[in-house]
C-alpha atoms as a PDB file:
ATOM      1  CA  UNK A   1      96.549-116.017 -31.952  1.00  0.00           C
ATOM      2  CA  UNK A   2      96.645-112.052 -30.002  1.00  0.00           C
ATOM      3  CA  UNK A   3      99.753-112.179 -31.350  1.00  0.00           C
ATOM      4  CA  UNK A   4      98.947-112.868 -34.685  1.00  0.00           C
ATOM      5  CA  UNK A   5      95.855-110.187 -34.377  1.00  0.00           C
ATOM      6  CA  UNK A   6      98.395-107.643 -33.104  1.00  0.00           C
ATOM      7  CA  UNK A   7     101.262-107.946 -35.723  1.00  0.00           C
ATOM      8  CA  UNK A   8      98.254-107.550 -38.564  1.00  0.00           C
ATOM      9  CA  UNK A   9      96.621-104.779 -37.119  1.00  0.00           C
ATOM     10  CA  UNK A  10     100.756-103.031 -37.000  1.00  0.00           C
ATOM     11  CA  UNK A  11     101.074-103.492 -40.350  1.00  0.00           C
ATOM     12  CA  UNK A  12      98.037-102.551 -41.484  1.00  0.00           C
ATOM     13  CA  UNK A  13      98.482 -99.571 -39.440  1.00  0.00           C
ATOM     14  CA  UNK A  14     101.828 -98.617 -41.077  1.00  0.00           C
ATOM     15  CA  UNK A  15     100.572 -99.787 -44.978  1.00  0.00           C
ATOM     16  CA  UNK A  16      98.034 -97.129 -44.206  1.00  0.00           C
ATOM     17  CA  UNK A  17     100.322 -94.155 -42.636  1.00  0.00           C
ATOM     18  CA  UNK A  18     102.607 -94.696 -45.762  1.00  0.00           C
ATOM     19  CA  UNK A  19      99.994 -94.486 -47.985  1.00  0.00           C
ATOM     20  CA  UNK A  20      98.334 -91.317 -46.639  1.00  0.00           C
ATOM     21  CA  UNK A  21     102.260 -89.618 -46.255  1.00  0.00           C
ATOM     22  CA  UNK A  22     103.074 -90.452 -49.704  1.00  0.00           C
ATOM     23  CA  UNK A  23      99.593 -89.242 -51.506  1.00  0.00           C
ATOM     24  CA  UNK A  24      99.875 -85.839 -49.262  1.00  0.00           C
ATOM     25  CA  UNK A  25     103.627 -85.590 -49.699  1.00  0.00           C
ATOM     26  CA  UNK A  26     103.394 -84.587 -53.252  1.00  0.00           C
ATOM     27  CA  UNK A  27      99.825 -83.666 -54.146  1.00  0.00           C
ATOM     28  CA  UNK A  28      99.464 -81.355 -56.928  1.00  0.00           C
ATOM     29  CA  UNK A  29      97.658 -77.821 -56.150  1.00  0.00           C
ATOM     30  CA  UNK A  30      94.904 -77.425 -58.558  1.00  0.00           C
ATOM     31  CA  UNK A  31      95.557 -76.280 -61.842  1.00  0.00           C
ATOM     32  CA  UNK A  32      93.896 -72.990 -63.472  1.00  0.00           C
ATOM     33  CA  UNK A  33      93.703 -73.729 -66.885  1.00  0.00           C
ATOM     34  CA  UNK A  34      93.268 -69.740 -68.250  1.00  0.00           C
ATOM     35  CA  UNK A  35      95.962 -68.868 -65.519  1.00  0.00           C
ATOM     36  CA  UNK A  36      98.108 -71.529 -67.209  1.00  0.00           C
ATOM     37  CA  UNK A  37      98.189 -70.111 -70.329  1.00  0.00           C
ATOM     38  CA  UNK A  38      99.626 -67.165 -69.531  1.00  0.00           C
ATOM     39  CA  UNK A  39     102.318 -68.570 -67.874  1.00  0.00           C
ATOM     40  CA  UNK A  40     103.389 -70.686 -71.056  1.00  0.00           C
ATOM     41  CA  UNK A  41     105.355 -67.935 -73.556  1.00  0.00           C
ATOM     42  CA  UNK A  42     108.525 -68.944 -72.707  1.00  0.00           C
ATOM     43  CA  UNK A  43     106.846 -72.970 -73.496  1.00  0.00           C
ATOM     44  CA  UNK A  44     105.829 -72.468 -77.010  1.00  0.00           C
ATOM     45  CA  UNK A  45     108.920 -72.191 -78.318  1.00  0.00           C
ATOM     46  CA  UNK A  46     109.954 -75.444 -77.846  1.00  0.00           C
ATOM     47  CA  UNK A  47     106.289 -77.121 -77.903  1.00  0.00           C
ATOM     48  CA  UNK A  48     104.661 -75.257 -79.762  1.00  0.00           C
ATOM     49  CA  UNK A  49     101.860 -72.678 -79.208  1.00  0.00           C
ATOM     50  CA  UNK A  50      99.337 -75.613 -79.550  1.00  0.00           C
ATOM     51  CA  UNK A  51     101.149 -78.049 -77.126  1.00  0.00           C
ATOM     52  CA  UNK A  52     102.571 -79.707 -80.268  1.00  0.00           C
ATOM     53  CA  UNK A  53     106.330 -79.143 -80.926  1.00  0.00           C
ATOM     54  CA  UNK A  54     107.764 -78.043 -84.037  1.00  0.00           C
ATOM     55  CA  UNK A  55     110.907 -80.211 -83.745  1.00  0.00           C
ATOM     56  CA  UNK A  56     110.722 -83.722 -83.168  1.00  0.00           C
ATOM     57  CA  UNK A  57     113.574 -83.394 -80.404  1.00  0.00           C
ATOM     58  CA  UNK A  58     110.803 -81.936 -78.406  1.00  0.00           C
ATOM     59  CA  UNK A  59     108.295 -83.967 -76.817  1.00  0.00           C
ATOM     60  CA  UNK A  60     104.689 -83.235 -77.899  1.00  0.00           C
ATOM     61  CA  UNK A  61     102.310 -81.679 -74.389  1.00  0.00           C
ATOM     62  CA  UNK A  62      99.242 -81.256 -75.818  1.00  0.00           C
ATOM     63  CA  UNK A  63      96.485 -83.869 -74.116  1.00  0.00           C
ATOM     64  CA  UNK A  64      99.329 -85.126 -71.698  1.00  0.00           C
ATOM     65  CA  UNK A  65      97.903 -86.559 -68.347  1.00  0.00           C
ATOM     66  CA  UNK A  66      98.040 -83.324 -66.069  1.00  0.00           C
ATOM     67  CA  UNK A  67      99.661 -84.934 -63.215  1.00  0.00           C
ATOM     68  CA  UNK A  68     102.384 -86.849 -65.222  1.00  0.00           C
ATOM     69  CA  UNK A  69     103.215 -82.732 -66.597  1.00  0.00           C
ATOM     70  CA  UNK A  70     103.470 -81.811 -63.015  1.00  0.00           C
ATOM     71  CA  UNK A  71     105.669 -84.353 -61.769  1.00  0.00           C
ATOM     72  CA  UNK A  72     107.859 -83.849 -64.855  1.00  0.00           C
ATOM     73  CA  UNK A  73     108.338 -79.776 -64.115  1.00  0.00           C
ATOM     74  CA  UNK A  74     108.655 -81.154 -61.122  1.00  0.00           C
ATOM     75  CA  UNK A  75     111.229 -83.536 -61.392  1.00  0.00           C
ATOM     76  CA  UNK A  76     113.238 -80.937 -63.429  1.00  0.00           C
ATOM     77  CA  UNK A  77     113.102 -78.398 -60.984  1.00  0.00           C
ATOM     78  CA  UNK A  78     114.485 -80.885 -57.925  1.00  0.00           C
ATOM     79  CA  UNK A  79     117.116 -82.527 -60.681  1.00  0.00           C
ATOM     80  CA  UNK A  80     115.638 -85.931 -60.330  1.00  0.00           C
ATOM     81  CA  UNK A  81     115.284 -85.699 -64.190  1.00  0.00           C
ATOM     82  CA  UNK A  82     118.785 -85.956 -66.410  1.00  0.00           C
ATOM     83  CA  UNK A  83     119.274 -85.481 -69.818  1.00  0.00           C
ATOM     84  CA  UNK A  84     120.589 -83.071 -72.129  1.00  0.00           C
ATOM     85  CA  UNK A  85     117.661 -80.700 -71.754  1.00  0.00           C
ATOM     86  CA  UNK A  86     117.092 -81.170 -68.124  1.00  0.00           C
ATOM     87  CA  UNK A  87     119.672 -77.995 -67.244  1.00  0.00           C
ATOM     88  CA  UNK A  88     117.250 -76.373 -69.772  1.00  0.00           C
ATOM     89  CA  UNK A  89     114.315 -76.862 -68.475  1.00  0.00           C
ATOM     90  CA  UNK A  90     115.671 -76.513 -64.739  1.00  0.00           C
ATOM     91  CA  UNK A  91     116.224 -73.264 -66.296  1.00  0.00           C
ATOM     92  CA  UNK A  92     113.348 -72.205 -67.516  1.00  0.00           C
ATOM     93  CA  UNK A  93     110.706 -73.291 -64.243  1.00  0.00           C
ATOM     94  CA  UNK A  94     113.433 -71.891 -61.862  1.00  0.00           C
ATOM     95  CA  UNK A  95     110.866 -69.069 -61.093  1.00  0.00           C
ATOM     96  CA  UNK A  96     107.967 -71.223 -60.811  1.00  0.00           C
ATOM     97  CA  UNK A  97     106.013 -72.545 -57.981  1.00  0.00           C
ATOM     98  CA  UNK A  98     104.292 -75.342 -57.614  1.00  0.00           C
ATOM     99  CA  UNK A  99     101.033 -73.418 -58.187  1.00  0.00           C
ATOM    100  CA  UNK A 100     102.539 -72.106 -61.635  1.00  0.00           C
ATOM    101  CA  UNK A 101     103.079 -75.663 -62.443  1.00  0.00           C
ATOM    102  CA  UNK A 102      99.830 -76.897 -61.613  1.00  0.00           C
ATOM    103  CA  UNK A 103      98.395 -74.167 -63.763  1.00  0.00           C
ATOM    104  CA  UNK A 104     100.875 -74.916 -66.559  1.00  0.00           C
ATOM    105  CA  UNK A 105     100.075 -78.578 -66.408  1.00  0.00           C
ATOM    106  CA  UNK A 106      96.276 -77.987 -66.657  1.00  0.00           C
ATOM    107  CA  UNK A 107      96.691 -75.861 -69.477  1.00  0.00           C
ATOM    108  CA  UNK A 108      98.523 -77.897 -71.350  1.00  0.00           C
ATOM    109  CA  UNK A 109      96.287 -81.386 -70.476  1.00  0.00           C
ATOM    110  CA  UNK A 110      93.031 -79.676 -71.496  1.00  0.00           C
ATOM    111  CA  UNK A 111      94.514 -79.108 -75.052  1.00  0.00           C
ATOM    112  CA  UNK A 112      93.173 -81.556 -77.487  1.00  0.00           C
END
């Protein structure tokens, strides 16, 4: 029975450790809506100065969930994201930091 007791109380140990390293790990800065917007021009051209793009071949950022935003820059900047646009947009956040992208994410998840 201890030895049941003791295996549990490992696991739950490590279910918890993992879960607090992988929130942390990633966690976006807060994002400064105003600050945001003026680090979009180079954005608009593809998405349009309301967040909604002018082509179709461009996805649409306007009201997009702020984190998902992030995590897409994101992605882009560490090439987990492929594509023919990813070299683009690698591209174009190149001089970001995460901060930049937080603010750029905000900005663009507070438009309605």
């Amino acid at each position: 029975m201890t030895y049941l007791f003791n295996g549990f109380r490992t696991l739950t140990t490590a279910i918890l450790l993992i879960s607090a390293m992988s929130t942390n790990a990633y966690a976006m800065p807060k994002g400064d809506t105003s600050k945001g917007e003026i680090k979009t021009p180079s954005c608009r051209f593809c998405h349009g100065s309301n967040g909604i793009a002018p082509q179709p071949s461009y996805p649409n950022l306007a009201g997009q969930q702020q984190q998902y935003l992030y995590d897409a820059m994101l992605a882009y900047t560490n090439d987990m994201r492929i594509g023919p646009m990813a070299t683009m947009m690698k591209g174009q956040l190149q001089n970001l930091n995460t901060q930049d992208l937080a603010d750029i994410a905000a900005y663009y998840s507070a438009m309605k």
